[in-house]
C-alpha atoms as a PDB file:
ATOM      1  CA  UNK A   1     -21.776 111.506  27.718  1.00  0.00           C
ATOM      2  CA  UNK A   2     -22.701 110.166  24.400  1.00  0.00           C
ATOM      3  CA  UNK A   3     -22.316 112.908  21.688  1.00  0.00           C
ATOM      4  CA  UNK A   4     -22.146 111.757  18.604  1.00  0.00           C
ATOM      5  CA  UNK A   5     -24.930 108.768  17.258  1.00  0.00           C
ATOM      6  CA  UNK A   6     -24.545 105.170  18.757  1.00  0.00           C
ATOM      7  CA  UNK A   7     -25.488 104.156  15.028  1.00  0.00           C
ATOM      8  CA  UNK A   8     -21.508 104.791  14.040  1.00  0.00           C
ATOM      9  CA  UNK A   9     -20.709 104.555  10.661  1.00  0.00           C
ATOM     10  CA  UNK A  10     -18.529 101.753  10.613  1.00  0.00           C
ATOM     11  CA  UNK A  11     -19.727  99.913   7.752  1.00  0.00           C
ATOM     12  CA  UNK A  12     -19.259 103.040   6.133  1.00  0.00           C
ATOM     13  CA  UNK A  13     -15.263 102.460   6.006  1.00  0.00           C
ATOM     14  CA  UNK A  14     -15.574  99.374   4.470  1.00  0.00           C
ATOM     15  CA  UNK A  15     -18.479  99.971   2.189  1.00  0.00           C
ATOM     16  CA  UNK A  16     -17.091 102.745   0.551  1.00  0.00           C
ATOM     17  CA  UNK A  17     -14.176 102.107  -0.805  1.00  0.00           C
ATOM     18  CA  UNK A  18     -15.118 100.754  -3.520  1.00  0.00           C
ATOM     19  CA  UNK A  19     -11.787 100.796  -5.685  1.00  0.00           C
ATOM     20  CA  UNK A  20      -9.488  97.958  -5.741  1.00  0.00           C
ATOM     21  CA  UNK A  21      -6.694 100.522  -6.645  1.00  0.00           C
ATOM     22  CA  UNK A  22      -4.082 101.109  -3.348  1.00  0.00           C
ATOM     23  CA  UNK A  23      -5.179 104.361  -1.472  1.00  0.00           C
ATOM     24  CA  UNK A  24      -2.453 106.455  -2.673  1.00  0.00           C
ATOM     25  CA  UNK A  25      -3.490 105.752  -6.417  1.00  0.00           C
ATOM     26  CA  UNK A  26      -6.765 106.590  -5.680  1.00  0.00           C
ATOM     27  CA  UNK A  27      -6.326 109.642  -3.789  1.00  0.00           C
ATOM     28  CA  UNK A  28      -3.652 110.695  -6.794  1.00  0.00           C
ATOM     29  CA  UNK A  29      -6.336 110.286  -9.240  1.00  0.00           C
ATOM     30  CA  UNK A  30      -9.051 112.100  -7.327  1.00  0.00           C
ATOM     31  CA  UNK A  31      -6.778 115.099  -6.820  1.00  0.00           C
ATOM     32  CA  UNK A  32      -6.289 115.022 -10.919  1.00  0.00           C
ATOM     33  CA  UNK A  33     -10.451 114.730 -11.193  1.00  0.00           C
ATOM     34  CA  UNK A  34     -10.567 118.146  -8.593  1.00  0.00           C
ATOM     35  CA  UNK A  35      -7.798 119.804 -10.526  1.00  0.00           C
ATOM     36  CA  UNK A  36      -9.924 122.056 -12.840  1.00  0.00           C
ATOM     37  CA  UNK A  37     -13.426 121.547 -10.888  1.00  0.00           C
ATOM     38  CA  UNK A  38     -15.393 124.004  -9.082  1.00  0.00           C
ATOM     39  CA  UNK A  39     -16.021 122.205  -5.380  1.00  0.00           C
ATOM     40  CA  UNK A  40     -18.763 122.493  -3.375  1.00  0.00           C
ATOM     41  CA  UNK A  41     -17.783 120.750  -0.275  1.00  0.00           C
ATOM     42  CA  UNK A  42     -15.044 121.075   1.838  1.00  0.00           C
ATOM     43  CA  UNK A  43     -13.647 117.967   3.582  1.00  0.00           C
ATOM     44  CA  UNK A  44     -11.733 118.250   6.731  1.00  0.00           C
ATOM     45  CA  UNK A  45      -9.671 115.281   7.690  1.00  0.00           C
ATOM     46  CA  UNK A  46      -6.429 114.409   9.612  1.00  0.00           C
ATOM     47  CA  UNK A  47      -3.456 114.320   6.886  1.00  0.00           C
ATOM     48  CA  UNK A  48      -2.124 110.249   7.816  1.00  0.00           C
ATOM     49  CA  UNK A  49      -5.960 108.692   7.735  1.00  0.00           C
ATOM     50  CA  UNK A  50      -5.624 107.850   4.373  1.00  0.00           C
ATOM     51  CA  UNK A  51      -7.840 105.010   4.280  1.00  0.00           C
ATOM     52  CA  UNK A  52     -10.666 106.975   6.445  1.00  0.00           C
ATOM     53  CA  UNK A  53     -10.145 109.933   3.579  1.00  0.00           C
ATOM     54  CA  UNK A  54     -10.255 107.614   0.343  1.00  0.00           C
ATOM     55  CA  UNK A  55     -13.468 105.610   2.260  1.00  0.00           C
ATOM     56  CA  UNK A  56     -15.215 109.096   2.383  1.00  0.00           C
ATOM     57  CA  UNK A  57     -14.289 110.772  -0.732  1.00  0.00           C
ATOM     58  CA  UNK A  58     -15.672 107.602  -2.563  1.00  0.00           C
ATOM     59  CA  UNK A  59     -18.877 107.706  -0.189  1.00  0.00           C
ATOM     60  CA  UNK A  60     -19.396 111.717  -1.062  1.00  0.00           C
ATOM     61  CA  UNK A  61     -18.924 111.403  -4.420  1.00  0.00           C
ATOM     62  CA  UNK A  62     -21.836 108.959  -4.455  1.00  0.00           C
ATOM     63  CA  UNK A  63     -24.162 111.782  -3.523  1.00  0.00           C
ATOM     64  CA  UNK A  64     -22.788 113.638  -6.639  1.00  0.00           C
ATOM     65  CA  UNK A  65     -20.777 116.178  -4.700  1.00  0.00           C
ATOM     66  CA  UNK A  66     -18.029 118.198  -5.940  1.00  0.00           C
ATOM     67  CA  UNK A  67     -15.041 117.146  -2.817  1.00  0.00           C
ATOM     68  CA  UNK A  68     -12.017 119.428  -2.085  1.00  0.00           C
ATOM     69  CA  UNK A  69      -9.879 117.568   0.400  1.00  0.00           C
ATOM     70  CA  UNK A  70      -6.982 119.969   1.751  1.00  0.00           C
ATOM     71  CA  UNK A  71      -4.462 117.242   0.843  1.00  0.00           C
ATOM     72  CA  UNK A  72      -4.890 118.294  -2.609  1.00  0.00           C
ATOM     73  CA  UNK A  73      -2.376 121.315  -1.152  1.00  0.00           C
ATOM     74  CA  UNK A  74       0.806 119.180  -1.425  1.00  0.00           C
ATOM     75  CA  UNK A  75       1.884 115.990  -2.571  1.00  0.00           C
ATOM     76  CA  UNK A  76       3.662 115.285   0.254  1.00  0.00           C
ATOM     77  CA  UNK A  77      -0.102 115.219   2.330  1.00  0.00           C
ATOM     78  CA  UNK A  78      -0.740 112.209   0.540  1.00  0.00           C
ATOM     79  CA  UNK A  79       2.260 110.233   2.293  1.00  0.00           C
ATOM     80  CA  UNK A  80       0.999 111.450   5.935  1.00  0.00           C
ATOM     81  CA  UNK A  81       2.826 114.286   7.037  1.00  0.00           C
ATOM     82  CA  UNK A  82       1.313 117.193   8.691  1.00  0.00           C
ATOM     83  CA  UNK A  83       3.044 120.068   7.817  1.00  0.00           C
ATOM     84  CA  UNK A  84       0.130 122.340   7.156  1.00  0.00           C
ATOM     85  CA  UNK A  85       0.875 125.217   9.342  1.00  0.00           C
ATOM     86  CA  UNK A  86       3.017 127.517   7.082  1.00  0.00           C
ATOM     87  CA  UNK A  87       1.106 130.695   6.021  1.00  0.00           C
ATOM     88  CA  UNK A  88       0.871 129.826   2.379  1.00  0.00           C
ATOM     89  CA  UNK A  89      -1.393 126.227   3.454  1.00  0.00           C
ATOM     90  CA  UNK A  90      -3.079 128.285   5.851  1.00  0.00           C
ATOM     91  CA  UNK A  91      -4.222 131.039   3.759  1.00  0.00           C
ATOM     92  CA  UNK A  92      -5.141 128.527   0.941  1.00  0.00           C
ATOM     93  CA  UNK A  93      -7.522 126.441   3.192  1.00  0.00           C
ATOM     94  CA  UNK A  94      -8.628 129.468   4.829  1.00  0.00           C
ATOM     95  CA  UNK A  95     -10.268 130.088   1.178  1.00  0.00           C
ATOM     96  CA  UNK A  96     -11.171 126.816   0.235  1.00  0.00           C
ATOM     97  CA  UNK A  97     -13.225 126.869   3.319  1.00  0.00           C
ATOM     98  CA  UNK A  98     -14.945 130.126   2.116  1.00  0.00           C
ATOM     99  CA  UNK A  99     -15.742 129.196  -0.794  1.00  0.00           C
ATOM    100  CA  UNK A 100     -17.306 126.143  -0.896  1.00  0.00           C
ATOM    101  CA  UNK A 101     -20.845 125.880   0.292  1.00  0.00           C
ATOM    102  CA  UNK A 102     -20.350 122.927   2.631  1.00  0.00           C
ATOM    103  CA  UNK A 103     -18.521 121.983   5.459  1.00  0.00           C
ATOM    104  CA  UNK A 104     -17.769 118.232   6.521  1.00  0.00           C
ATOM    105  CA  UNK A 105     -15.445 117.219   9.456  1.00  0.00           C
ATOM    106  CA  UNK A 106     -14.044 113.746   9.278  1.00  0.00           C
ATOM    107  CA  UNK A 107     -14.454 112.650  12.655  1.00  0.00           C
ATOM    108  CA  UNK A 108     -11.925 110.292  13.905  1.00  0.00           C
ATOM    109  CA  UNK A 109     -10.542 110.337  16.918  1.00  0.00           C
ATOM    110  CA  UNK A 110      -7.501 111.322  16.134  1.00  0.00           C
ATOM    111  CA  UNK A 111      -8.988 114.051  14.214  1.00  0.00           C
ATOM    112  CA  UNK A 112     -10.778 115.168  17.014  1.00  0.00           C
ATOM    113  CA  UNK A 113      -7.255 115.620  18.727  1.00  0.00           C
ATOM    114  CA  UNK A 114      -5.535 117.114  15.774  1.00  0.00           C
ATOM    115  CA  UNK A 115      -4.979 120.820  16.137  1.00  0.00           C
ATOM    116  CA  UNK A 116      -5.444 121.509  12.981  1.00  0.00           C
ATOM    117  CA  UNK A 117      -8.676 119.719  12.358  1.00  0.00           C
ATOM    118  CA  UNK A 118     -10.058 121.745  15.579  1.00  0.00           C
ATOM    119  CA  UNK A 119      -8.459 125.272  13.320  1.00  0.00           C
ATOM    120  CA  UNK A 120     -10.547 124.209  10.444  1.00  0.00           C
ATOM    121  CA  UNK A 121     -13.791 123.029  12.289  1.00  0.00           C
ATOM    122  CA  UNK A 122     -13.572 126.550  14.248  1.00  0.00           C
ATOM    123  CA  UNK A 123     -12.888 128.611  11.220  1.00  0.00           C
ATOM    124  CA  UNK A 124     -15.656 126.889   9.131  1.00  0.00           C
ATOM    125  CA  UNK A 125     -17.828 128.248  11.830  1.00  0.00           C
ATOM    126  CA  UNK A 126     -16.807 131.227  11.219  1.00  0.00           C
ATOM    127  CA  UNK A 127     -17.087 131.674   7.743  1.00  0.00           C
ATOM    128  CA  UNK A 128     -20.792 129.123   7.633  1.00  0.00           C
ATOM    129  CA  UNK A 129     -24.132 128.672   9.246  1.00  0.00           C
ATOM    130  CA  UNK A 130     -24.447 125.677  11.431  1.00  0.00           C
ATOM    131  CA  UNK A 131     -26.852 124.376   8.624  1.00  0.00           C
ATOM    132  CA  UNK A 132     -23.720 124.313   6.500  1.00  0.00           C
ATOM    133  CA  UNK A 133     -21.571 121.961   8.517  1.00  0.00           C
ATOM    134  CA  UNK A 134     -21.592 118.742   9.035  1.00  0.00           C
ATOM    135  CA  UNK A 135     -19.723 115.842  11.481  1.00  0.00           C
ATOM    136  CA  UNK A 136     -19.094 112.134   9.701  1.00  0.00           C
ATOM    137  CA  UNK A 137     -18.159 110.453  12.703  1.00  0.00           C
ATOM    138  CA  UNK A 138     -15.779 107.185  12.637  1.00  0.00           C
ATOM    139  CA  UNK A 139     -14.312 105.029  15.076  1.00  0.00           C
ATOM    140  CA  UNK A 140     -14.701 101.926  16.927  1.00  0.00           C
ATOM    141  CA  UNK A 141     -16.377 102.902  19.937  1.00  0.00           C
ATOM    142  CA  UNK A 142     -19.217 105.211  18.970  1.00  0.00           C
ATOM    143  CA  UNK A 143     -19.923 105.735  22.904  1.00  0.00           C
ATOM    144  CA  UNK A 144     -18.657 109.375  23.317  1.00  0.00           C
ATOM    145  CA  UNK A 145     -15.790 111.536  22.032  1.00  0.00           C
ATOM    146  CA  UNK A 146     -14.396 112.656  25.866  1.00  0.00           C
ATOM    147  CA  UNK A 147     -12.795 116.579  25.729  1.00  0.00           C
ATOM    148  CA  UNK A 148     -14.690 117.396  22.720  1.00  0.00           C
ATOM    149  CA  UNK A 149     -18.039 118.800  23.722  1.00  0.00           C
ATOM    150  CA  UNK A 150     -18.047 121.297  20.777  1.00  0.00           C
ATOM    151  CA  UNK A 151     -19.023 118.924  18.613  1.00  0.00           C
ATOM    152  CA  UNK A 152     -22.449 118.519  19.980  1.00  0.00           C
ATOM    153  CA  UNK A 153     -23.263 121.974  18.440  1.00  0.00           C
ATOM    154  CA  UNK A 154     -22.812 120.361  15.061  1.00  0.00           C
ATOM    155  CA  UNK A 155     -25.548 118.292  12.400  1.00  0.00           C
ATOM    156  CA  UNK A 156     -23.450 114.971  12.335  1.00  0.00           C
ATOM    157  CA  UNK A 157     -24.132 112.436   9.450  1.00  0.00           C
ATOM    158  CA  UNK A 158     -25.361 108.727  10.565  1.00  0.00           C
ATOM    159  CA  UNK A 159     -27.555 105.804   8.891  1.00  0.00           C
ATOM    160  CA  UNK A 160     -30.961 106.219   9.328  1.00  0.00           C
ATOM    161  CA  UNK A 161     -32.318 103.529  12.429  1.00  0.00           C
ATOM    162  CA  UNK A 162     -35.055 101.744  10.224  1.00  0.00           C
ATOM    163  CA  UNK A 163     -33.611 101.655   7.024  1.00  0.00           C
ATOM    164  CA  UNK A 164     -29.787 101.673   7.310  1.00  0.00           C
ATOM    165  CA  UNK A 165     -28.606 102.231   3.033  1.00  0.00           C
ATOM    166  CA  UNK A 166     -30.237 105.146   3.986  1.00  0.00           C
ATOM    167  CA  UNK A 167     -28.124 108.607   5.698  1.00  0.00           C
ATOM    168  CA  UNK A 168     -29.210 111.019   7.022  1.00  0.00           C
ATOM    169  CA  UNK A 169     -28.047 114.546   8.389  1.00  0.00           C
ATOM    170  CA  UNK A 170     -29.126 114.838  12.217  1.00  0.00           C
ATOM    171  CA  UNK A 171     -29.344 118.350  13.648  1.00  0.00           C
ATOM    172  CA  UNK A 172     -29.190 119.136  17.194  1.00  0.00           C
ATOM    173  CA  UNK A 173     -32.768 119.948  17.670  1.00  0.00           C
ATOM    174  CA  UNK A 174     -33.486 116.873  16.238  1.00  0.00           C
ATOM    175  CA  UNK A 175     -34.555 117.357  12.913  1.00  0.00           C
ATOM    176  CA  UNK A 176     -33.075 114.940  10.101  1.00  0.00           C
ATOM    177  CA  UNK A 177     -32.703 115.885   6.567  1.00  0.00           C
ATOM    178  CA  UNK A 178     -31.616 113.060   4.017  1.00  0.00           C
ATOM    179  CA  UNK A 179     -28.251 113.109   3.046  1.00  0.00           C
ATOM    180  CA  UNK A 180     -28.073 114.301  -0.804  1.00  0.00           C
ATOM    181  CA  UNK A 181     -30.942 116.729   0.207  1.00  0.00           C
ATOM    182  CA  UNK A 182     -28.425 118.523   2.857  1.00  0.00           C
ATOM    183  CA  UNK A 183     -25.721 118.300   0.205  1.00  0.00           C
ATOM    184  CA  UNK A 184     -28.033 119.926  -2.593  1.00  0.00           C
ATOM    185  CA  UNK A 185     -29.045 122.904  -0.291  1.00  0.00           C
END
């Protein structure tokens, strides 16, 4: 079962990042950008996909987006551990959720299988309309994401078919909205 787009965004890794700066450096000086900045889209990732994280904070910010990544949390995030369940971290992205308009999962698929991502993707759909969340799907194999069916409820983010610079937010009933339009709503 093929639920998420067959036009992957694979390029997209590459064609992001954009910096020849290593990913830590970048990621350090994109938390000190955020620091005093009023967000306006959350970005859910898995804490050790650094390169995946850097590649779509530099594709976002193209689109003129205000990014809060929940790395920003701890300084240790940054060198891949995942120790993001004490109640403090929790409560913080629990909020950061809330408050920002948007919602975008960082689908990898180790993501998929991370129990926090799942926590995050769940609670933004508490807290959001389905209009307000988003999937950016990456991996290899675009051909299905086995055990995690949820995701089909879910606008996911892909190049659009005829004219691939262009992406594109596809909703489940198959309407597609252009990217930056989805982001300025």
């Amino acid at each position: 079962m093929n639920i998420l787009p067959k036009y992957g965004l694979l390029q997209f890794r590459n064609a992001a990042r954009i910096y020849s700066k290593p990913i830590t450096e970048s990621l350090h000086l994109f938390k000190e950008e955020t620091k005093f900045l009023k967000v306006s889209l959350f970005l859910s990732h898995k804490y050790d996909e650094l390169e995946e994280l850097d590649s779509a904070i530099n594709f976002l910010k193209g689109f003129g987006v205000l990014i809060y990544a929940d790395y920003l949390l701890d300084e240790n995030n940054i060198e891949g551990t995942d120790d993001s369940n004490t109640k403090e971290v929790r409560q913080e992205v629990e909020e950061k959720i809330k408050e920002n308009k948007k919602f975008i999962f960082l689908a990898t698929e180790d993501a998929i299988n991370s129990k926090q991502c799942k926590w995050e993707v769940r609670y933004a759909n508490t807290q959001k309309t389905l209009d307000n969340i988003a999937i950016l799907p990456i991996r290899e194999d675009y051909t299905d994401y086995g055990g995690a069916e949820y995701l089909k409820k879910y606008p996911y983010i892909q190049k659009n078919e005829t004219k691939p610079e262009i992406y594109e937010v596809k909703f489940p009933n198959g309407d597609i909205l252009e990217l930056g339009a989805w982001l300025a709503l």
